[in-house]
PDB file of N, CA and C in Angstrom:
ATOM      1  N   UNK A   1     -22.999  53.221 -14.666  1.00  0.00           N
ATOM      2  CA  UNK A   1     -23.223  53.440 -13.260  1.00  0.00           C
ATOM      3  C   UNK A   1     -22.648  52.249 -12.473  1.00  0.00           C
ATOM      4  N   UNK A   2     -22.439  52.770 -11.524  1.00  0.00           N
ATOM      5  CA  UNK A   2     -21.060  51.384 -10.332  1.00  0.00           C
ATOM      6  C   UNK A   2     -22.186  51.503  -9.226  1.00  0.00           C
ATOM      7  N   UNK A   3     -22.364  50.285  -8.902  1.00  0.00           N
ATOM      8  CA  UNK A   3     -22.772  50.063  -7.861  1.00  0.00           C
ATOM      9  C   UNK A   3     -22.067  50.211  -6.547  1.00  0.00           C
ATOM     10  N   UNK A   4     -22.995  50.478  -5.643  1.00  0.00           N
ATOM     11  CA  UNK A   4     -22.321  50.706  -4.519  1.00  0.00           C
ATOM     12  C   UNK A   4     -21.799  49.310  -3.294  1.00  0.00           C
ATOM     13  N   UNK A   5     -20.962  49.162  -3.073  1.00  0.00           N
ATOM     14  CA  UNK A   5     -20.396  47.959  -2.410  1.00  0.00           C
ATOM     15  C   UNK A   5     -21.021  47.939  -0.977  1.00  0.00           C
ATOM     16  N   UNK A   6     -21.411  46.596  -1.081  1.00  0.00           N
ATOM     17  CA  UNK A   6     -22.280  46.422   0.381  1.00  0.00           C
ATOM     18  C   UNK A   6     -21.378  46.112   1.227  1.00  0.00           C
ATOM     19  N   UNK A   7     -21.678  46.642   2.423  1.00  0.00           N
ATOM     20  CA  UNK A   7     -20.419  46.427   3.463  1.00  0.00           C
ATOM     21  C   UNK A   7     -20.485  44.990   3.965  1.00  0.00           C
ATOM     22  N   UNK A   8     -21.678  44.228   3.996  1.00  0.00           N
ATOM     23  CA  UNK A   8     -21.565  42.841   4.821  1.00  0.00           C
ATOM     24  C   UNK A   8     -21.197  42.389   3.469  1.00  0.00           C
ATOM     25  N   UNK A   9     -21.157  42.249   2.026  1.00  0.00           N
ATOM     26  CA  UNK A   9     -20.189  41.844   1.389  1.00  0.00           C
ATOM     27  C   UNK A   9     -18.339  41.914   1.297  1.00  0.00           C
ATOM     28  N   UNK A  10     -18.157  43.260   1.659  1.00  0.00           N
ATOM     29  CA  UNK A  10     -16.816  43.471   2.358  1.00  0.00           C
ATOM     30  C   UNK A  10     -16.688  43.043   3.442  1.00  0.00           C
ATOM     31  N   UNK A  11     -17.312  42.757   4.166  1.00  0.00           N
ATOM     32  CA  UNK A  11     -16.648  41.697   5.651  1.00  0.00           C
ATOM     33  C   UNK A  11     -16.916  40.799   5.013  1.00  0.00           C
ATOM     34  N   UNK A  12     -17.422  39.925   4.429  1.00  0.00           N
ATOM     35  CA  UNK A  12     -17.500  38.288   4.468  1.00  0.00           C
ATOM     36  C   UNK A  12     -16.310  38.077   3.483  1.00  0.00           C
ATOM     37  N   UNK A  13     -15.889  38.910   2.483  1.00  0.00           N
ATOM     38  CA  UNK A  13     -14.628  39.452   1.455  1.00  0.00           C
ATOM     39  C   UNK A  13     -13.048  38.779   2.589  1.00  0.00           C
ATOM     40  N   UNK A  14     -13.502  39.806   3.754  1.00  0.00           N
ATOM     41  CA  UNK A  14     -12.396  39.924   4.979  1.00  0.00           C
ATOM     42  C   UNK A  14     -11.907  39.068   5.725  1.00  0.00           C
ATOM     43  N   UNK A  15     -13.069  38.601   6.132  1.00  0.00           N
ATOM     44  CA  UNK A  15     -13.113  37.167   6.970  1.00  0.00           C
ATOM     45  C   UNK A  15     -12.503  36.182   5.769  1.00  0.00           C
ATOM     46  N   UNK A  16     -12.671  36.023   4.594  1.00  0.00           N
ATOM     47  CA  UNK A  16     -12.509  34.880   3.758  1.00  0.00           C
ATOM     48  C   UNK A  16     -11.060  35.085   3.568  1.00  0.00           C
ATOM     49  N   UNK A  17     -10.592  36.088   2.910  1.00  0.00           N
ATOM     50  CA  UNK A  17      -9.300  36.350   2.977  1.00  0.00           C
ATOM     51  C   UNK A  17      -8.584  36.322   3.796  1.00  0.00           C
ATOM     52  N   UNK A  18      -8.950  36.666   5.707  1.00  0.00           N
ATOM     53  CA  UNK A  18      -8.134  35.811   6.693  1.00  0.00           C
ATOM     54  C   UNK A  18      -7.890  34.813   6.677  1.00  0.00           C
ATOM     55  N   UNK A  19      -9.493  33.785   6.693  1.00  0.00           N
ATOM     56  CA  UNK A  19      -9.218  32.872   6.379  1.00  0.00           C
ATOM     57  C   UNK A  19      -8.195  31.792   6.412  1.00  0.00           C
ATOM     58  N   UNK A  20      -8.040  31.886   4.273  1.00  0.00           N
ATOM     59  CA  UNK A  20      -7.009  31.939   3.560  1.00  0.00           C
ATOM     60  C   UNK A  20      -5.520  31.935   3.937  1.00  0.00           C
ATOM     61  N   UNK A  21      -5.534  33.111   4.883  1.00  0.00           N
ATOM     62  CA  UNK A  21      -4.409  33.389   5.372  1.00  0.00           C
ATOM     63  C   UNK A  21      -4.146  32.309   6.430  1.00  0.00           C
ATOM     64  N   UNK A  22      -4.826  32.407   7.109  1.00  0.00           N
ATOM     65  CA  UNK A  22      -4.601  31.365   7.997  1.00  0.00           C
ATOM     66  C   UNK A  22      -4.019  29.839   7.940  1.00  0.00           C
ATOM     67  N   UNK A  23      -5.076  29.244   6.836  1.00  0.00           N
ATOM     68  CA  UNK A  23      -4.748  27.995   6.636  1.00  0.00           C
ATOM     69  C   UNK A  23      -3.750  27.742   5.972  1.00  0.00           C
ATOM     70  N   UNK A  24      -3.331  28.823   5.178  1.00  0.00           N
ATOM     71  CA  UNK A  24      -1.761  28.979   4.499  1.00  0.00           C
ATOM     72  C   UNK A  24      -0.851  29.008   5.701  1.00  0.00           C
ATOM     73  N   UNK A  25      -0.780  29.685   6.356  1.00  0.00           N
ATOM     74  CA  UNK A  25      -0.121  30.055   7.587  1.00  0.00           C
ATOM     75  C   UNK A  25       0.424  28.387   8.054  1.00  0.00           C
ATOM     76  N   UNK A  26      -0.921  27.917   8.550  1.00  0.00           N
ATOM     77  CA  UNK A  26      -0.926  26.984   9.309  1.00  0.00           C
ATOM     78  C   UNK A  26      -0.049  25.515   8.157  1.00  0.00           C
ATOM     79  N   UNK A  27      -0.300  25.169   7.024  1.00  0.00           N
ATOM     80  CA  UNK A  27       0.371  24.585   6.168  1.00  0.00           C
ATOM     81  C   UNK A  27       2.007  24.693   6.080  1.00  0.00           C
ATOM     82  N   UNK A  28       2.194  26.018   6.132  1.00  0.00           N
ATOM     83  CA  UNK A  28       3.585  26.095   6.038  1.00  0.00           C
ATOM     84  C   UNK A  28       4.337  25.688   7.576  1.00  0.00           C
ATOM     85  N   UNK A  29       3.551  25.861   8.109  1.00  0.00           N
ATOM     86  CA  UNK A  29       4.080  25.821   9.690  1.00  0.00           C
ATOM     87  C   UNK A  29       4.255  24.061   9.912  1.00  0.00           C
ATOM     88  N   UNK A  30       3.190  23.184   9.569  1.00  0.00           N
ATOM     89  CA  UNK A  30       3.509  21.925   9.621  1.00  0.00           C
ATOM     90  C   UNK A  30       4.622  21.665   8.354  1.00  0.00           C
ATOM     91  N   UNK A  31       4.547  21.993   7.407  1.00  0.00           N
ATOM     92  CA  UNK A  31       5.847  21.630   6.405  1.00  0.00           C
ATOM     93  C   UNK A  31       7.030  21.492   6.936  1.00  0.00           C
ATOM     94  N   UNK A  32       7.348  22.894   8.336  1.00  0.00           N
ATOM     95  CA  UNK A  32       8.657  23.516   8.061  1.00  0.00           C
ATOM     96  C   UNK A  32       8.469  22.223   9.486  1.00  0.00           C
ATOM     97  N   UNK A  33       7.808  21.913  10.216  1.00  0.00           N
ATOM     98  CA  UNK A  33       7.760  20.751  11.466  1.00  0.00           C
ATOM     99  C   UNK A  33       8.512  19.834  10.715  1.00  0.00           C
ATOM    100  N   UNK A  34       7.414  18.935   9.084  1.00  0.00           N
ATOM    101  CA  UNK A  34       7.849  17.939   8.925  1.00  0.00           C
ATOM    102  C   UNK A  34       9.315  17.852   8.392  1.00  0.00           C
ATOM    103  N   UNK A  35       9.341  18.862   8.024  1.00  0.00           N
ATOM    104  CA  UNK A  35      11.195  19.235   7.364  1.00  0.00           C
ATOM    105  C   UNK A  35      12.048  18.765   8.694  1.00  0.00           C
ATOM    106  N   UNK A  36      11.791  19.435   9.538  1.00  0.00           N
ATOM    107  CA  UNK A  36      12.988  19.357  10.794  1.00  0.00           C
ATOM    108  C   UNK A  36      12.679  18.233  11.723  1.00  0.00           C
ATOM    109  N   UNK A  37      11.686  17.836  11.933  1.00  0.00           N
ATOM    110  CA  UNK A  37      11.491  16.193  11.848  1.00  0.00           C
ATOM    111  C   UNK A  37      12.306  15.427  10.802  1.00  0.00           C
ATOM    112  N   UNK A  38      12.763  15.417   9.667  1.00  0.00           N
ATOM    113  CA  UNK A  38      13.162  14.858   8.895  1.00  0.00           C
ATOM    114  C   UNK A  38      14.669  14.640   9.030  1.00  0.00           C
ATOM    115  N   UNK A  39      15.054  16.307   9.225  1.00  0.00           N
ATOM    116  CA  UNK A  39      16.369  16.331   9.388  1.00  0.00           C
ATOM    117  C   UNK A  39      17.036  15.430  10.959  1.00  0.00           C
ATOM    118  N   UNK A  40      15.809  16.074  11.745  1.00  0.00           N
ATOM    119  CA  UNK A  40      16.439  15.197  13.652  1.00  0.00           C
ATOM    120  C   UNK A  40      16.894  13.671  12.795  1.00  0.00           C
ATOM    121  N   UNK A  41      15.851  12.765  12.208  1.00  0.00           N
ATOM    122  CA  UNK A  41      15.636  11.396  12.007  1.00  0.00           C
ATOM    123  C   UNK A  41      16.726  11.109  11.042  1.00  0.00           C
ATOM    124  N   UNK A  42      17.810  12.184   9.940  1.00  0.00           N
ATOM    125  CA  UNK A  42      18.397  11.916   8.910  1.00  0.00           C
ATOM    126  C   UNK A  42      20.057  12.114   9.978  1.00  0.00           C
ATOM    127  N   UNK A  43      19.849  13.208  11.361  1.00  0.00           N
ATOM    128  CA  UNK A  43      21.510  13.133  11.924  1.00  0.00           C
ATOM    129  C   UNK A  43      20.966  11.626  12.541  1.00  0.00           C
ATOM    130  N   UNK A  44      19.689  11.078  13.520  1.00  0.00           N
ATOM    131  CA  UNK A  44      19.710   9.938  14.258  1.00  0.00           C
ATOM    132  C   UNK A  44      20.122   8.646  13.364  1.00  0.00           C
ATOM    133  N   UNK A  45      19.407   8.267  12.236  1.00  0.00           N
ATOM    134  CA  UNK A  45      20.736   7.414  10.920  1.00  0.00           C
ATOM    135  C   UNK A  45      21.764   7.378  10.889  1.00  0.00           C
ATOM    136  N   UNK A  46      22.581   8.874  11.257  1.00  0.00           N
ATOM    137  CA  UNK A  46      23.950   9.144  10.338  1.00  0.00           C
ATOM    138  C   UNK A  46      25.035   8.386  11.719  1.00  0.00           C
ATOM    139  N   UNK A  47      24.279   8.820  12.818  1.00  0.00           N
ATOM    140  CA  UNK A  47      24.970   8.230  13.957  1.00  0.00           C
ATOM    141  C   UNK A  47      24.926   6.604  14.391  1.00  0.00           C
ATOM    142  N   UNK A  48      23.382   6.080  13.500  1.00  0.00           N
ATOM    143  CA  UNK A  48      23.311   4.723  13.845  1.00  0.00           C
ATOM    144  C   UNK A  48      23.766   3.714  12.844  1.00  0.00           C
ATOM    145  N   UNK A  49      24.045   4.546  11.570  1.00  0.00           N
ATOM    146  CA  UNK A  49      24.550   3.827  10.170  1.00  0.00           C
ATOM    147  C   UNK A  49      25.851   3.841   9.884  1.00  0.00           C
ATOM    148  N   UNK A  50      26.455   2.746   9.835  1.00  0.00           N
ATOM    149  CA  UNK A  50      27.595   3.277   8.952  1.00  0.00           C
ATOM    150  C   UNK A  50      27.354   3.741   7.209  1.00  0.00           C
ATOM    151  N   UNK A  51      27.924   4.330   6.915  1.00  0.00           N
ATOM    152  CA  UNK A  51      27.144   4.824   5.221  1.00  0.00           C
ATOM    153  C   UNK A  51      27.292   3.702   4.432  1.00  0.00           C
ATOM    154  N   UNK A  52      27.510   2.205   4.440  1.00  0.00           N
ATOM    155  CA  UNK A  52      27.571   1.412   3.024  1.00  0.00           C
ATOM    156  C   UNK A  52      26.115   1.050   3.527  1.00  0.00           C
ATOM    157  N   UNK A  53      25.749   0.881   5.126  1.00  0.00           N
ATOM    158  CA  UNK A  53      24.438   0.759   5.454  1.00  0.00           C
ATOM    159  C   UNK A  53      23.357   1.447   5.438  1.00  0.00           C
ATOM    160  N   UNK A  54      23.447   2.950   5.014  1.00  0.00           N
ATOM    161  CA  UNK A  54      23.028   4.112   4.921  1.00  0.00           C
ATOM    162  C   UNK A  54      22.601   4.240   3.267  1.00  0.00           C
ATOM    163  N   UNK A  55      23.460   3.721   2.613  1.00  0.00           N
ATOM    164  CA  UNK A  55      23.537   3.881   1.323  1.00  0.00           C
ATOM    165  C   UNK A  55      22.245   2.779   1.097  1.00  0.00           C
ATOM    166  N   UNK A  56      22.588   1.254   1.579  1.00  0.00           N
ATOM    167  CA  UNK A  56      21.475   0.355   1.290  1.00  0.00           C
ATOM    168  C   UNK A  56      19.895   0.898   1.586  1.00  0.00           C
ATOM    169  N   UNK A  57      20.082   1.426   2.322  1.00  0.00           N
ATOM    170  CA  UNK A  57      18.692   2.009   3.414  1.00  0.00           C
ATOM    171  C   UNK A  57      18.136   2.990   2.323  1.00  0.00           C
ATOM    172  N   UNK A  58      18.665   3.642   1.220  1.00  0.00           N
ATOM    173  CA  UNK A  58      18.305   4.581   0.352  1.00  0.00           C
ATOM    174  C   UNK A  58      18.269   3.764  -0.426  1.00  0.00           C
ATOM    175  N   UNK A  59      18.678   2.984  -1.318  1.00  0.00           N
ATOM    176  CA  UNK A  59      18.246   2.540  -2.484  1.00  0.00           C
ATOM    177  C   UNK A  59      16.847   1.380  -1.937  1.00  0.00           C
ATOM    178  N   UNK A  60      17.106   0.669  -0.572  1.00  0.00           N
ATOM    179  CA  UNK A  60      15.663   0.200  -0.406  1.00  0.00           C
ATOM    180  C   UNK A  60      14.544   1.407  -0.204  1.00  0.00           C
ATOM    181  N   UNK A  61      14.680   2.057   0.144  1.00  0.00           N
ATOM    182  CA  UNK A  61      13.809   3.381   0.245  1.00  0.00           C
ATOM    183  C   UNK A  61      12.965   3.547  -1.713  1.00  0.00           C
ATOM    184  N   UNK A  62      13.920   3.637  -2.046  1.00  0.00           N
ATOM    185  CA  UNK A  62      13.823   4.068  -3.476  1.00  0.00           C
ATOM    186  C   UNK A  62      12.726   2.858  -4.183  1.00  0.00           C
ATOM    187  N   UNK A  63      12.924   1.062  -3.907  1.00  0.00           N
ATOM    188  CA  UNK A  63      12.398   0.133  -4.086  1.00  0.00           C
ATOM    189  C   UNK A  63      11.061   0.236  -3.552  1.00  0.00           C
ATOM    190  N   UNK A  64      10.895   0.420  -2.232  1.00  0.00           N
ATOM    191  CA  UNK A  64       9.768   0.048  -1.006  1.00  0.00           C
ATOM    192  C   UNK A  64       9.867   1.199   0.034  1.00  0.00           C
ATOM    193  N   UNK A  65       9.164   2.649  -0.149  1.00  0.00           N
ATOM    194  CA  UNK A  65       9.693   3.059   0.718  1.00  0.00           C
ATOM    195  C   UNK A  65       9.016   3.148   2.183  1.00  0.00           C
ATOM    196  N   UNK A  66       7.595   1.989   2.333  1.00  0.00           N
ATOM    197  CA  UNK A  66       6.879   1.630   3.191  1.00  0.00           C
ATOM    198  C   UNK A  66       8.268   0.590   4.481  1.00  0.00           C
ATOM    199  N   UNK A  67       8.950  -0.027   3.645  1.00  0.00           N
ATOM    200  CA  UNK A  67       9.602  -0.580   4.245  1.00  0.00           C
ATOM    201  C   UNK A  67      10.871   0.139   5.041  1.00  0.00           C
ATOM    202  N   UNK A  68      11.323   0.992   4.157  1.00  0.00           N
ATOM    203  CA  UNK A  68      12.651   1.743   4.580  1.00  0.00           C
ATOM    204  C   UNK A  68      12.008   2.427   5.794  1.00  0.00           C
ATOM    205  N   UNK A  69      11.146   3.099   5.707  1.00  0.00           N
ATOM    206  CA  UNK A  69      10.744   3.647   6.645  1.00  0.00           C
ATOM    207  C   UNK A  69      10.227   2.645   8.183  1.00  0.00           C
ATOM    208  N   UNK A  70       9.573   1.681   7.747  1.00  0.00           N
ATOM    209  CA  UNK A  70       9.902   0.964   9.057  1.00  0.00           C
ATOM    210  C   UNK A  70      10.944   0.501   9.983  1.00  0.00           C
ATOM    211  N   UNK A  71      11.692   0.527   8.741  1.00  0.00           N
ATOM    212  CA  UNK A  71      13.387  -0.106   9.280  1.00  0.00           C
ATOM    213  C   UNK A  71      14.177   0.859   9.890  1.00  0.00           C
ATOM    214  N   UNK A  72      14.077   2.510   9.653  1.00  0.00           N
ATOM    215  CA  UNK A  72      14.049   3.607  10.271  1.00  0.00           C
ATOM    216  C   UNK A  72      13.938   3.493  11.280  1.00  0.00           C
ATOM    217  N   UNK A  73      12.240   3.879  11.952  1.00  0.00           N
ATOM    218  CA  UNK A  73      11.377   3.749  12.745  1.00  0.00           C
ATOM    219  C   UNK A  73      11.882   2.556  14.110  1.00  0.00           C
ATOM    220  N   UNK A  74      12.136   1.409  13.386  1.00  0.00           N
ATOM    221  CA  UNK A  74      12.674   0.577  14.238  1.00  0.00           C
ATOM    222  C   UNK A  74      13.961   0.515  14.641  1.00  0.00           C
ATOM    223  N   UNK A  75      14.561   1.276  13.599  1.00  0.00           N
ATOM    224  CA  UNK A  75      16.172   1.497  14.652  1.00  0.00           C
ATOM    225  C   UNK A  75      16.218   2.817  15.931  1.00  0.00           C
ATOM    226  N   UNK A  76      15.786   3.683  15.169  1.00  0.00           N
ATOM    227  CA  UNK A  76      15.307   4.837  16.018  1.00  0.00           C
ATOM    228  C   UNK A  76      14.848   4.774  17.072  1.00  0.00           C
ATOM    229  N   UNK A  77      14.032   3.516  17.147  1.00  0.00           N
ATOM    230  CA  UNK A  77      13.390   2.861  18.714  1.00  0.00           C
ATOM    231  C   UNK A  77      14.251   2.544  19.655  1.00  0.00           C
ATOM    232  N   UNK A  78      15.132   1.546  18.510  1.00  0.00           N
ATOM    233  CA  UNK A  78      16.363   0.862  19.316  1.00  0.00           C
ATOM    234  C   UNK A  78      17.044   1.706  19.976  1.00  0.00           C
ATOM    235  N   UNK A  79      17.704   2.586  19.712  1.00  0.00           N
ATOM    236  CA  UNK A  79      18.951   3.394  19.335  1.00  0.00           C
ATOM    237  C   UNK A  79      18.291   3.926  20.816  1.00  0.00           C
ATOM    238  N   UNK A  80      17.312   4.311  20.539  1.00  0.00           N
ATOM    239  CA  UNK A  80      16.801   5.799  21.823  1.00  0.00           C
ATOM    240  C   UNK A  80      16.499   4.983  23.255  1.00  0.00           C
ATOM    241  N   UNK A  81      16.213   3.505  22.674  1.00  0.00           N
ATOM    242  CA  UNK A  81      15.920   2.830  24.229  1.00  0.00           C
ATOM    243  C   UNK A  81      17.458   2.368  24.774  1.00  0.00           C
ATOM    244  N   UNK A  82      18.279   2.523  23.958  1.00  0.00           N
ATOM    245  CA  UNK A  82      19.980   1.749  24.357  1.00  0.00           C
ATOM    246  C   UNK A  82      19.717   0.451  24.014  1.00  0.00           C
ATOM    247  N   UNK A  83      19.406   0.005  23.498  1.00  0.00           N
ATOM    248  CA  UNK A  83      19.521  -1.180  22.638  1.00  0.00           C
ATOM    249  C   UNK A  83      20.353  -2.172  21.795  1.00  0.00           C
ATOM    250  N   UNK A  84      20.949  -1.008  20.607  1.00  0.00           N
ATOM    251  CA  UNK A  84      21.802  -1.408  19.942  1.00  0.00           C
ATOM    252  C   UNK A  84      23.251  -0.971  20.499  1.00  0.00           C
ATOM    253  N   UNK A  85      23.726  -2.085  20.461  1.00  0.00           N
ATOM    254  CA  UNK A  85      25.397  -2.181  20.698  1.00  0.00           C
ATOM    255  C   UNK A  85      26.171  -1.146  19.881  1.00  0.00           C
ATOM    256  N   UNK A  86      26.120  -0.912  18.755  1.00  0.00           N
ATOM    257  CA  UNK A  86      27.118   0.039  18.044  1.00  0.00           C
ATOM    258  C   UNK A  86      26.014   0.426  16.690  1.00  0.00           C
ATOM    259  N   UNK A  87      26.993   0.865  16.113  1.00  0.00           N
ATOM    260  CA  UNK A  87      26.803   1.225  14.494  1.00  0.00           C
ATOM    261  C   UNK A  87      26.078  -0.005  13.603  1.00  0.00           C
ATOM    262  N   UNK A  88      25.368   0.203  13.228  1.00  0.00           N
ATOM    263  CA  UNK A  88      24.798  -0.821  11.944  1.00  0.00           C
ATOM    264  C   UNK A  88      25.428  -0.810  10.608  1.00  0.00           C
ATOM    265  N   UNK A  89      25.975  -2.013  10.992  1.00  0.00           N
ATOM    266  CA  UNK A  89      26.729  -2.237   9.336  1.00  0.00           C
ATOM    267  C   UNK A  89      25.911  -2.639   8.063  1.00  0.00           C
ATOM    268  N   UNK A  90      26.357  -2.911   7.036  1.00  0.00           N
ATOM    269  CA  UNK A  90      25.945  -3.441   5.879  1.00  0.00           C
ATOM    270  C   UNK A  90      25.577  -4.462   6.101  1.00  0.00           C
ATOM    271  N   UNK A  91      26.248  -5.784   6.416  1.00  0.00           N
ATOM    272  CA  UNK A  91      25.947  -6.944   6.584  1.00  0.00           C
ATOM    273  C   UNK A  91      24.850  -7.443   7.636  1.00  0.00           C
ATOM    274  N   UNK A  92      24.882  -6.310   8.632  1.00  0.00           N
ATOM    275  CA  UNK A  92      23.455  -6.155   9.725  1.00  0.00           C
ATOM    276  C   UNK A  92      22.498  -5.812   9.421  1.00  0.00           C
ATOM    277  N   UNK A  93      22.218  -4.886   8.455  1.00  0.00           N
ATOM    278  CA  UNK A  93      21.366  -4.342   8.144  1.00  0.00           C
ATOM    279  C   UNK A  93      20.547  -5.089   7.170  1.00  0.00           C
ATOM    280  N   UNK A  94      21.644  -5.803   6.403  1.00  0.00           N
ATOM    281  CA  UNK A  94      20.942  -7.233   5.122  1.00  0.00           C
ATOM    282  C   UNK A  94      20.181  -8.158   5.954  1.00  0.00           C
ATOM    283  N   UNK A  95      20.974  -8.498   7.112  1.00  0.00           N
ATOM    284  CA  UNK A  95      20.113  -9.907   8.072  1.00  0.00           C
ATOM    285  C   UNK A  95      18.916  -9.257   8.396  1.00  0.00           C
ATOM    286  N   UNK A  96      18.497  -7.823   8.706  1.00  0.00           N
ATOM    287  CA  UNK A  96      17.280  -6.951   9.217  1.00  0.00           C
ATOM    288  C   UNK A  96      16.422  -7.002   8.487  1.00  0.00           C
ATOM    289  N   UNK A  97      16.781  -6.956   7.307  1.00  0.00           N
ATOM    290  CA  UNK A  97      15.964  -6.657   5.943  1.00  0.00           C
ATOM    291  C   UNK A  97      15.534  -8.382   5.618  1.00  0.00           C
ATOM    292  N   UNK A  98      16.397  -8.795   5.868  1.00  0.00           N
ATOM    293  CA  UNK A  98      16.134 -10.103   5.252  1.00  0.00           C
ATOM    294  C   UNK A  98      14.857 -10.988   6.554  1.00  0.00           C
ATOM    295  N   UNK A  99      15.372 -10.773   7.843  1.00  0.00           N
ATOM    296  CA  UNK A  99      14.289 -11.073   8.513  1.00  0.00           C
ATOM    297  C   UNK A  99      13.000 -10.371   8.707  1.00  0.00           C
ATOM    298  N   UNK A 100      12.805  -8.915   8.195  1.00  0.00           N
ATOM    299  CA  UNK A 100      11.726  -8.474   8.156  1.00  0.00           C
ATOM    300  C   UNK A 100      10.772  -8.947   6.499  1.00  0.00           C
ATOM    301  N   UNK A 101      11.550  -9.548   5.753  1.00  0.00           N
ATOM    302  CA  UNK A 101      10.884 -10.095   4.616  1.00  0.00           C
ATOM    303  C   UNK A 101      10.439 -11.375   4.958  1.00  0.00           C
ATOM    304  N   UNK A 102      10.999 -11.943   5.539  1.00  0.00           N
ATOM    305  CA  UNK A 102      10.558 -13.412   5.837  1.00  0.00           C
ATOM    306  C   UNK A 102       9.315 -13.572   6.678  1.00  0.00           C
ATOM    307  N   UNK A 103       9.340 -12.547   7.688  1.00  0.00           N
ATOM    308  CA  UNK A 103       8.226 -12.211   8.509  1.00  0.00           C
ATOM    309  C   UNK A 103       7.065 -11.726   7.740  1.00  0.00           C
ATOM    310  N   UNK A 104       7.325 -11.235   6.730  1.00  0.00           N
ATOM    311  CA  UNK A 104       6.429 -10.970   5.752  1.00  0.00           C
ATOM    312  C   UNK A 104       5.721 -12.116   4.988  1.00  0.00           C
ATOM    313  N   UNK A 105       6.438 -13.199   4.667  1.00  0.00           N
ATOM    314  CA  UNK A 105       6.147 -14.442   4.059  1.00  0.00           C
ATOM    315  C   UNK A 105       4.928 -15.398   4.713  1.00  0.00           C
ATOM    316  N   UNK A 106       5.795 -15.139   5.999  1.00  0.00           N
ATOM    317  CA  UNK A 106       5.212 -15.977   7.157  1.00  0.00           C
ATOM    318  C   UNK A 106       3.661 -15.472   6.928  1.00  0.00           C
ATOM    319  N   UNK A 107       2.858 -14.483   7.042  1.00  0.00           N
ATOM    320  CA  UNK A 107       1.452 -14.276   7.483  1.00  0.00           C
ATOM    321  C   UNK A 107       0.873 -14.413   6.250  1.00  0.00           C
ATOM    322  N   UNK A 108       1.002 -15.027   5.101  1.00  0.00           N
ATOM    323  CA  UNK A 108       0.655 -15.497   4.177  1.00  0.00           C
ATOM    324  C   UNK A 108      -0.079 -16.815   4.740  1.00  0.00           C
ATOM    325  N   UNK A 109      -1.643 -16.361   4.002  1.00  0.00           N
ATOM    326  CA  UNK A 109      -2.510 -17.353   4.380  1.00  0.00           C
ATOM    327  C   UNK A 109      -3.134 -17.915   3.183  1.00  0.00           C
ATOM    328  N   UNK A 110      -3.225 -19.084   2.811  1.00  0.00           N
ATOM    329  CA  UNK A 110      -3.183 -19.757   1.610  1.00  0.00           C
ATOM    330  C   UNK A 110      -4.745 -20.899   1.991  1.00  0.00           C
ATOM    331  N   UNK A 111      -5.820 -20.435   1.697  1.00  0.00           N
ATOM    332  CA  UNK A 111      -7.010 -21.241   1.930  1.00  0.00           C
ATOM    333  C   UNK A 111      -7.258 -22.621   0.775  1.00  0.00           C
ATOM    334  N   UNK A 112      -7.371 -23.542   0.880  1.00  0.00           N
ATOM    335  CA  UNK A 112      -7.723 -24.809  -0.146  1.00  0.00           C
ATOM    336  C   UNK A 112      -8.963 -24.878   0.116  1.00  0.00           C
ATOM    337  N   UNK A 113     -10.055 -24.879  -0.536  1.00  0.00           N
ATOM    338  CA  UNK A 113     -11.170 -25.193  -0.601  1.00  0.00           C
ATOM    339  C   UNK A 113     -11.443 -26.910  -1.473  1.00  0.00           C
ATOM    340  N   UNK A 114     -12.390 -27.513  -0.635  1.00  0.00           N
ATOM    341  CA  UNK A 114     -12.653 -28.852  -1.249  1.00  0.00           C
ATOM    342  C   UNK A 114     -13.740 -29.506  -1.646  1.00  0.00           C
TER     343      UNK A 114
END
């Protein structure tokens, strides 16, 4: 013998499976954002890098990619306020890197107790 299916079990069935739907919905919808966010930020590089500088920017990515991404972030700033003069070369991009490490050094706090 089959029991008979309770209907406020089939709506709460309904509702759950919208749900579902929904928050799937809504997931894919920020993915496909962060995708094309990705891509705007990968042509704004291609225009502010020259590629031997482009190339460095990926293998530091690959090392630190807390850092690459700041160094991003901060050209992207530049770039959009008129800032930077031209293209970022290789050798510009080393002095960037190299002064954002040093700045890093710097807030190193070293306590002696006596």
């Amino acid at each position: 013998m089959m029991a008979e299916e309770d209907p406020e079990l089939d709506a709460l069935r309904a509702r759950r499976m919208q749900q579902i739907q929904q928050n799937q919905f809504r997931e894919e919808e920020m993915e496909r954002q962060r995708e094309e966010y990705e891509e705007k930020k990968m042509d704004l590089l291609r225009q502010i890098l020259t590629p031997e500088a482009k190339e460095r920017l990926g293998r530091v990515r690959l090392a630190f990619p807390e850092v690459a991404e700041a160094v991003e972030n901060q050209l992207i700033m530049l770039y959009q306020s008129g800032r930077l003069p031209g293209k970022i070369d290789d050798k510009t991009l080393k002095t960037l890197l190299a002064q954002l490490q040093n700045r890093d050094r710097k807030r190193e706090i070293n306590i002696v107790r006596k």
